[in-house]
C-alpha atoms as a PDB file:
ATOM      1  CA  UNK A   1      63.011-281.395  12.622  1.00  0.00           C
ATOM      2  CA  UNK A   2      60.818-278.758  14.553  1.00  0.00           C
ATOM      3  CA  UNK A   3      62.207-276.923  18.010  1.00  0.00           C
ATOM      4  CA  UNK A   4      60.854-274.636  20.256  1.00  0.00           C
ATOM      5  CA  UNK A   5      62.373-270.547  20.401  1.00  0.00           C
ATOM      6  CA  UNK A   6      60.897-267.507  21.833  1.00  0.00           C
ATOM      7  CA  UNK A   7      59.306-265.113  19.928  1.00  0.00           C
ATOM      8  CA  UNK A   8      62.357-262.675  19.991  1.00  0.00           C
ATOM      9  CA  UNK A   9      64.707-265.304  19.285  1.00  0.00           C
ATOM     10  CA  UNK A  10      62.878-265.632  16.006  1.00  0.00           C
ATOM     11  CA  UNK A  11      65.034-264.616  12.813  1.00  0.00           C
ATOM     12  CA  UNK A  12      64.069-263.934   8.779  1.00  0.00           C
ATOM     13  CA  UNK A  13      63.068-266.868   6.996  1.00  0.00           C
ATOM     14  CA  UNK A  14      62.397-268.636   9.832  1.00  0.00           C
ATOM     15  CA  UNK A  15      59.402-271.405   9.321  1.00  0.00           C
ATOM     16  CA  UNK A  16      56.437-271.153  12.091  1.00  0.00           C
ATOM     17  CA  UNK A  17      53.131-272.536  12.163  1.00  0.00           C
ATOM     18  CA  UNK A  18      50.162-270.169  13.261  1.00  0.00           C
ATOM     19  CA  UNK A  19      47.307-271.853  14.329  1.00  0.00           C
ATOM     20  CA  UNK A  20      48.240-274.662  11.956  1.00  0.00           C
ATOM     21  CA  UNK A  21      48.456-272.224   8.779  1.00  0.00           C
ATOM     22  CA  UNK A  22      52.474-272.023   8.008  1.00  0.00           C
ATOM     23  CA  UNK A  23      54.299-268.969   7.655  1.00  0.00           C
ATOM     24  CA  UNK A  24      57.437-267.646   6.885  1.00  0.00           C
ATOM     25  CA  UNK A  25      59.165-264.631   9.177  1.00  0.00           C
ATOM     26  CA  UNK A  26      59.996-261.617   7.231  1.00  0.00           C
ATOM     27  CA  UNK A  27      60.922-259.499  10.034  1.00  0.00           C
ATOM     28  CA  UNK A  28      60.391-259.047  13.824  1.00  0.00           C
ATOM     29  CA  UNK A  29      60.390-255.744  15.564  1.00  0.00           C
ATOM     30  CA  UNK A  30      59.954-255.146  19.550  1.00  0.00           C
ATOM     31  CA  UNK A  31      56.729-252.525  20.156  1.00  0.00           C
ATOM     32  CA  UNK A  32      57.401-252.299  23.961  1.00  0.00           C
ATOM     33  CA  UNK A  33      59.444-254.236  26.809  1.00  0.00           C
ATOM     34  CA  UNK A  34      56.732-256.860  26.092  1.00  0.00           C
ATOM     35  CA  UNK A  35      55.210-257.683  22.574  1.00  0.00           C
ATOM     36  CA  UNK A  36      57.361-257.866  18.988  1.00  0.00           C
ATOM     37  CA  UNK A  37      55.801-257.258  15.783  1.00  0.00           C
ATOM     38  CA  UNK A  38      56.080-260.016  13.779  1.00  0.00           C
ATOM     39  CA  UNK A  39      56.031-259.271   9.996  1.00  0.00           C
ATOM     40  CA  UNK A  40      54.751-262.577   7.678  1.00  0.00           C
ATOM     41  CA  UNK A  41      55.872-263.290   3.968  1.00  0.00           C
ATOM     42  CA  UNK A  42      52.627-262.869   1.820  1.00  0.00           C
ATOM     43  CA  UNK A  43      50.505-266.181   1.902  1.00  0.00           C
ATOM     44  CA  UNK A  44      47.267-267.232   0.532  1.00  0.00           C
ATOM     45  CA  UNK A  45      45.502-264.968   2.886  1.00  0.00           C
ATOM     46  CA  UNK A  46      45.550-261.331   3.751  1.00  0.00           C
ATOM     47  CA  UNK A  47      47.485-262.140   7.469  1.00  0.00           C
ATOM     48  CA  UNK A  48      50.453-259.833   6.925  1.00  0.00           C
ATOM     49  CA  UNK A  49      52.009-259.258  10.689  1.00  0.00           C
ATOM     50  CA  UNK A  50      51.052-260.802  13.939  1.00  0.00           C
ATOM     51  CA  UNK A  51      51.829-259.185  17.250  1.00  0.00           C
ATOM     52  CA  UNK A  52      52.878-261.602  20.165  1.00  0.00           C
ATOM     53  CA  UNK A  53      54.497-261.317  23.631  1.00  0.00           C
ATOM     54  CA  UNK A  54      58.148-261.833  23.715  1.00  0.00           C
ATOM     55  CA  UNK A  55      57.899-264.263  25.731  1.00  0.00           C
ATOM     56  CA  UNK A  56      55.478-266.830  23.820  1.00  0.00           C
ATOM     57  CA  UNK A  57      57.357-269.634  22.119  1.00  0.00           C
ATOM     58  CA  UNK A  58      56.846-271.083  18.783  1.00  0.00           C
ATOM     59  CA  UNK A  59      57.652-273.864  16.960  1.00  0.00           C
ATOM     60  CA  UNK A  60      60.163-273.691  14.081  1.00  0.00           C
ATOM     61  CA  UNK A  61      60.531-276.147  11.245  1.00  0.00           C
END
């Protein structure tokens, strides 16, 4: 079952699809009032971190 959750409501381990590639959450942490570093477990390609605003929501399997 998938659901929706803001970017900073993300936590470790947490499943997420990026532009249909999946990806694990290793950690998140906030940059500014705005945007949250989003560190990746290691996958087939070299996409380590991604930084989004807080406020963009994802979906979570």
């Amino acid at each position: 079952m998938t659901r929706d959750v803001y970017v900073e409501d993300l936590v470790p381990g947490d499943r997420i699809s990026l532009e249909g590639t999946p990806r694990v959450v290793r950690t998140t942490s906030r940059l500014d009032n705005n945007q949250l570093r989003i560190e990746l477990v290691k996958g087939n390609d070299d996409l380590h971190e991604v930084v989004l605003d807080r406020t963009v929501k994802l979906q979570v399997n």
